[in-house]
N, C-alpha and C. Protein backbone atom coordinates (compact mmCIF):
# COMPACT_ATOMS: atom_id res chain seq x y z
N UNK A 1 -12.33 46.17 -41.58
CA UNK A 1 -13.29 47.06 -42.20
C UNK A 1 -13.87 47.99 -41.14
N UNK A 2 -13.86 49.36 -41.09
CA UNK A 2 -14.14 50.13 -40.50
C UNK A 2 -16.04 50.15 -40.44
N UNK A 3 -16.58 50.35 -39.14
CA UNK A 3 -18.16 50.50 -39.42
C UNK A 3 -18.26 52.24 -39.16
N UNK A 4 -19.39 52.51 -39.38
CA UNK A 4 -19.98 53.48 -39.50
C UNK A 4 -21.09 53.50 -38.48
N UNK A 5 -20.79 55.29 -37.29
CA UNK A 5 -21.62 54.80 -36.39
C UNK A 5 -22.78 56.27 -36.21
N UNK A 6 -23.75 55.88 -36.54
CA UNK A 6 -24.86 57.29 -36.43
C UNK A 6 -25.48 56.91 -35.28
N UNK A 7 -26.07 58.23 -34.94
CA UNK A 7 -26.80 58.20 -33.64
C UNK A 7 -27.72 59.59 -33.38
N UNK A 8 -28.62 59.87 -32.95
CA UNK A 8 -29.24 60.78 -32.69
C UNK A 8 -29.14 61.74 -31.77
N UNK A 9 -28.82 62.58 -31.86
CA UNK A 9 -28.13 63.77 -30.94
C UNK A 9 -29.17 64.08 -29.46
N UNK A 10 -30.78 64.28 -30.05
CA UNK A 10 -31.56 64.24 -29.26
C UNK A 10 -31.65 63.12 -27.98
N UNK A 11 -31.28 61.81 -28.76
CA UNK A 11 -31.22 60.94 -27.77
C UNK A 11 -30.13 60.63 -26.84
N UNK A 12 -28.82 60.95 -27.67
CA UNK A 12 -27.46 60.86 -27.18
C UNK A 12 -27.41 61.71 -26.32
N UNK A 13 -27.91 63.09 -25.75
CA UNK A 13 -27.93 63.34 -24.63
C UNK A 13 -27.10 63.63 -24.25
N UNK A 14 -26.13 64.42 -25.02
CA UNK A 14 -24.50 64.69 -24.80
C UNK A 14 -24.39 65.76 -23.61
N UNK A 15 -25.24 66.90 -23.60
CA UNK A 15 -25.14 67.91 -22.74
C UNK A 15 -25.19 67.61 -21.38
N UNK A 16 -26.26 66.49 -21.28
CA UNK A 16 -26.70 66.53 -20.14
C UNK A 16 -25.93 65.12 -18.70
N UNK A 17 -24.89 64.32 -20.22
CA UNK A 17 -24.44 63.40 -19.76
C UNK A 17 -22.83 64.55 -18.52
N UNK A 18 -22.39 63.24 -17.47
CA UNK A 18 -21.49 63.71 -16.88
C UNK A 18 -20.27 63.96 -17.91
N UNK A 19 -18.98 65.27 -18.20
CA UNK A 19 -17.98 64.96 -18.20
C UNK A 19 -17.51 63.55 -19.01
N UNK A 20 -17.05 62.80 -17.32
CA UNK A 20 -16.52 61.28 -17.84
C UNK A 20 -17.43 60.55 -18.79
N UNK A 21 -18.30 60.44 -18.33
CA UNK A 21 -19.52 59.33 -19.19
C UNK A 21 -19.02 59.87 -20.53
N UNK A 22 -19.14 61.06 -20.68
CA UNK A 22 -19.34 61.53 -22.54
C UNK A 22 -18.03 61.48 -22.67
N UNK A 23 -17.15 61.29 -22.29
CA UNK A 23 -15.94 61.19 -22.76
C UNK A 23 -15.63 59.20 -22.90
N UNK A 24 -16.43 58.41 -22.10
CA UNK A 24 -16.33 57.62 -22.40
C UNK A 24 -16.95 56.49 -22.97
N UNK A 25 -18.20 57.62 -23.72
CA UNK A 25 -19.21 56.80 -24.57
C UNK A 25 -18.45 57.52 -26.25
N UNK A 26 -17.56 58.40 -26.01
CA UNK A 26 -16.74 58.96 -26.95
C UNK A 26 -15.88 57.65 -27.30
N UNK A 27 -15.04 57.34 -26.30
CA UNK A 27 -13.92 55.90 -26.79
C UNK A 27 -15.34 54.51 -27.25
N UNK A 28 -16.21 54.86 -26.63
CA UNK A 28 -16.29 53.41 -27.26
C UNK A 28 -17.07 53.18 -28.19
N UNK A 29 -17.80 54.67 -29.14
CA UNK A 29 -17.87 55.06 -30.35
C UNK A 29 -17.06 54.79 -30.96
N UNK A 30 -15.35 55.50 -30.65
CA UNK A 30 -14.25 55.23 -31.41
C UNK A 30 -14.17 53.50 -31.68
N UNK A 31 -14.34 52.84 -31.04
CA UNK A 31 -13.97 51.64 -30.82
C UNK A 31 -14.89 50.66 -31.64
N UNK A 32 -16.02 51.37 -31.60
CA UNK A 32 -17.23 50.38 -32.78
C UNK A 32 -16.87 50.92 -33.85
N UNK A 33 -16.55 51.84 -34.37
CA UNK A 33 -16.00 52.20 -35.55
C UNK A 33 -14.77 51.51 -35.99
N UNK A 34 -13.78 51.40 -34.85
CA UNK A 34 -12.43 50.71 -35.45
C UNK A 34 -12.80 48.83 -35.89
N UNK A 35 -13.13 48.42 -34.39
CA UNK A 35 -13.31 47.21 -34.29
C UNK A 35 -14.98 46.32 -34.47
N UNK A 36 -15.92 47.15 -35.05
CA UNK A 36 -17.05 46.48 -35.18
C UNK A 36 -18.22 46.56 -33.66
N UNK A 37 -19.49 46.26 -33.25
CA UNK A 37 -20.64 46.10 -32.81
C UNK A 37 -20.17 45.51 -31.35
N UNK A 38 -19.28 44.21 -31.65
CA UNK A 38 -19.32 42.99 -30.60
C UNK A 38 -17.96 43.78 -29.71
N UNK A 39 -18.15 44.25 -28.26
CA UNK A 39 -17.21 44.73 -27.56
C UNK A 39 -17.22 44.11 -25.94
N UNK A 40 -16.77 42.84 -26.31
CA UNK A 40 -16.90 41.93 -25.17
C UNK A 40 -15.66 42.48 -23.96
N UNK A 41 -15.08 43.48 -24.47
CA UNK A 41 -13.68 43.95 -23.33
C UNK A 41 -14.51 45.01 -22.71
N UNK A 42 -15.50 45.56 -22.59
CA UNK A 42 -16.30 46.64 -21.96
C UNK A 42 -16.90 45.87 -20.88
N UNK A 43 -17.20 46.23 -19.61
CA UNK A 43 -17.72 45.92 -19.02
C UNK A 43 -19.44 45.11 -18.80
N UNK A 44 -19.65 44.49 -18.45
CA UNK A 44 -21.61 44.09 -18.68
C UNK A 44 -21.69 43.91 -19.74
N UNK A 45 -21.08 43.69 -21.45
CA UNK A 45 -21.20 44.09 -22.21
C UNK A 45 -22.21 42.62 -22.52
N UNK A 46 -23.22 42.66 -23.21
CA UNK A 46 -24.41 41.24 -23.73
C UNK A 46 -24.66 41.56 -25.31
N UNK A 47 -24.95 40.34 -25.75
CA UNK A 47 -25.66 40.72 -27.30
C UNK A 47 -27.16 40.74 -26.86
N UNK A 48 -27.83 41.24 -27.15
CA UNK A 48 -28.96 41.26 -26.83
C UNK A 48 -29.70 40.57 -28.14
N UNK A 49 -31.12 40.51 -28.34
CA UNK A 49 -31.99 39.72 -29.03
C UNK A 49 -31.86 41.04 -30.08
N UNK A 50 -32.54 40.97 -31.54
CA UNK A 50 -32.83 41.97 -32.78
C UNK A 50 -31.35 42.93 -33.16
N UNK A 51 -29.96 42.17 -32.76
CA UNK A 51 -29.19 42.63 -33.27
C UNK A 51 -28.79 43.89 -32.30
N UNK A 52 -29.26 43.54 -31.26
CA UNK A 52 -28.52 44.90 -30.14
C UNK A 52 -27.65 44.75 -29.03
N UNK A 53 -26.76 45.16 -28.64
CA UNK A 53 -25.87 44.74 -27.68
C UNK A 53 -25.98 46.05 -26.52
N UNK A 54 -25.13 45.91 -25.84
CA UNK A 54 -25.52 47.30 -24.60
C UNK A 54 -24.13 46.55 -23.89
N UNK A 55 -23.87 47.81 -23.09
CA UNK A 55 -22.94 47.82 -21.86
C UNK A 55 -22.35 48.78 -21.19
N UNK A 56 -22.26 48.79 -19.55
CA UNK A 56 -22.16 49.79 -18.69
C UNK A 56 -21.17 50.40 -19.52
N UNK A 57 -21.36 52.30 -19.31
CA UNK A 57 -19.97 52.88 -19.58
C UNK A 57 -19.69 53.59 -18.04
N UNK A 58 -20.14 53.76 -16.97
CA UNK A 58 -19.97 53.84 -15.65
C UNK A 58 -20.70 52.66 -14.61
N UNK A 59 -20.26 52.15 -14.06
CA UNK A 59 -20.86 51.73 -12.87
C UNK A 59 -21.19 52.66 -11.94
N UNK A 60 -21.62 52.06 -10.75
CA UNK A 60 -21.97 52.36 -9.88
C UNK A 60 -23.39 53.32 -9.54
N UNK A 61 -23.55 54.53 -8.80
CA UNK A 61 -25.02 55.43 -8.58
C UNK A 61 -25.02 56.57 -9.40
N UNK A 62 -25.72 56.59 -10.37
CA UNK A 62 -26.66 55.93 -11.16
C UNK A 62 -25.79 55.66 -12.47
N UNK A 63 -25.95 54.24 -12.37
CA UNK A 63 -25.05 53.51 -13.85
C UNK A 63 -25.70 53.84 -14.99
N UNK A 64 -24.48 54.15 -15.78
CA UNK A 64 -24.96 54.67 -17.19
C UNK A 64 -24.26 53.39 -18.28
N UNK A 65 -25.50 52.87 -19.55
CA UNK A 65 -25.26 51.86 -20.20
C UNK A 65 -25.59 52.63 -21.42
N UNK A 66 -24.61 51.51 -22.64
CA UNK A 66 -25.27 52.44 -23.69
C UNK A 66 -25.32 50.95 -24.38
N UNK A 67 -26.54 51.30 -25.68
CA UNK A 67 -27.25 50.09 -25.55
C UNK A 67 -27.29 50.64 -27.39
N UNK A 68 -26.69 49.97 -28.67
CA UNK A 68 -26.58 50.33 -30.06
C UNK A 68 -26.88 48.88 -30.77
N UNK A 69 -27.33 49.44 -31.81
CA UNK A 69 -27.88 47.68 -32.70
C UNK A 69 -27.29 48.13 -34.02
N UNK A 70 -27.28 47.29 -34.25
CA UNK A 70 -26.54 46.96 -35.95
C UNK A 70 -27.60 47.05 -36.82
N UNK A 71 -27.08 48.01 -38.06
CA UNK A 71 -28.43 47.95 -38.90
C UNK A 71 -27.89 47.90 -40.44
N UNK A 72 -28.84 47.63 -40.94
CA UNK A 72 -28.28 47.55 -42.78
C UNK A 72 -27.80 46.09 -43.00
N UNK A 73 -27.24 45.88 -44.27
CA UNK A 73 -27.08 44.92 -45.00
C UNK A 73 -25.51 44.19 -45.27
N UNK A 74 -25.05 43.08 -45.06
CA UNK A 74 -23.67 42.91 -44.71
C UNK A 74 -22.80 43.39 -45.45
N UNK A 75 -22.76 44.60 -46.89
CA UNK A 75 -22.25 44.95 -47.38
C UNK A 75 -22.11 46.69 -46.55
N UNK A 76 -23.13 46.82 -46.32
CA UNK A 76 -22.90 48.36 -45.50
C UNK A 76 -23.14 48.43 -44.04
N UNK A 77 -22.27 48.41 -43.52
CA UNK A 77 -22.22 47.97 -42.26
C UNK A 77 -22.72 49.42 -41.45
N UNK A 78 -23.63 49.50 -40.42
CA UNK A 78 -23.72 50.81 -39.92
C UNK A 78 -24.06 50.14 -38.03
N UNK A 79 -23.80 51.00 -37.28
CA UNK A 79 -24.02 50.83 -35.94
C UNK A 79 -24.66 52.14 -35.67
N UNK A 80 -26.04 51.78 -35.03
CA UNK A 80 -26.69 53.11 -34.37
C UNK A 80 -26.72 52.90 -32.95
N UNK A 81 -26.24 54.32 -32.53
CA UNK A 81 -26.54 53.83 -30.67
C UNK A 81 -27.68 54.29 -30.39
N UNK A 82 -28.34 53.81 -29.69
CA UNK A 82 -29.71 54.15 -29.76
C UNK A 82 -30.06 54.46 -27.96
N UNK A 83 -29.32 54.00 -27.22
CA UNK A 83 -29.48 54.55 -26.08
C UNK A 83 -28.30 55.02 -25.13
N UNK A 84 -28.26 56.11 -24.40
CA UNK A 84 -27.06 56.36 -23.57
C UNK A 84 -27.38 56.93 -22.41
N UNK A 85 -27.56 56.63 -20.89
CA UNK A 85 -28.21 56.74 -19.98
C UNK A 85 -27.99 56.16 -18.43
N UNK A 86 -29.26 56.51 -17.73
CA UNK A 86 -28.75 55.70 -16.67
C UNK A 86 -29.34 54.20 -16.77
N UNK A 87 -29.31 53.37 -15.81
CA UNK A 87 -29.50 52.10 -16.43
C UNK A 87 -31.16 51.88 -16.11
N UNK A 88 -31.77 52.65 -15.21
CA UNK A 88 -33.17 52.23 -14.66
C UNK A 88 -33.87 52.94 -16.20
N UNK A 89 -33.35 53.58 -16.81
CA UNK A 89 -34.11 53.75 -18.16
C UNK A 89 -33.83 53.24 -19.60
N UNK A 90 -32.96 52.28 -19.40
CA UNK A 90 -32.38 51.60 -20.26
C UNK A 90 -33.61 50.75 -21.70
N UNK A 91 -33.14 51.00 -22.79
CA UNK A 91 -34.03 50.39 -23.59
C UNK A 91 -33.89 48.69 -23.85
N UNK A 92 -34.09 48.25 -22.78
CA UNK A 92 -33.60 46.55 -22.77
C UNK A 92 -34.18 45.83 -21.87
């Protein structure tokens, strides 16, 4: 079952992210959409507490994590990313 993934443009921060990063917070959008929330093949990747998970999409100076929670009801499945950044501002 395919999820559905919204996110806020303001927060997503697309412009200001590097190149790579946005190209690879791009795959792993694709990837919560194909395969669901839980993406334990990503690097750092944790479930976090209230249904949120996070994980590096660059290492190293200054690491960028993106950090999305599951929302709605087990019939409508939706994933919001709610943070995409470096990690010292991370919502976690």
């Amino acid at each position: 079952m395919n999820w559905q993934v919204v996110y806020d443009r303001k927060k997503f921060l697309k412009k200001r992210l590097p190149e790579m990063v946005s190209k690879t917070m791009e795959l792993l959008i694709a990837e919560i959409e194909q395969c669901g929330p839980v993406r334990g093949n990503w690097p750092n990747y944790s479930k976090l507490p209230y249904n949120r998970h996070h994980c590096h999409i660059k290492k190293g100076r200054p690491t960028y994590v993106a950090v999305w929670e599951e929302i709605g009801e087990n019939k409508v499945k939706l994933v919001e990313v709610v943070y995409v950044g470096t990690h010292e501002k991370a919502l976690y």
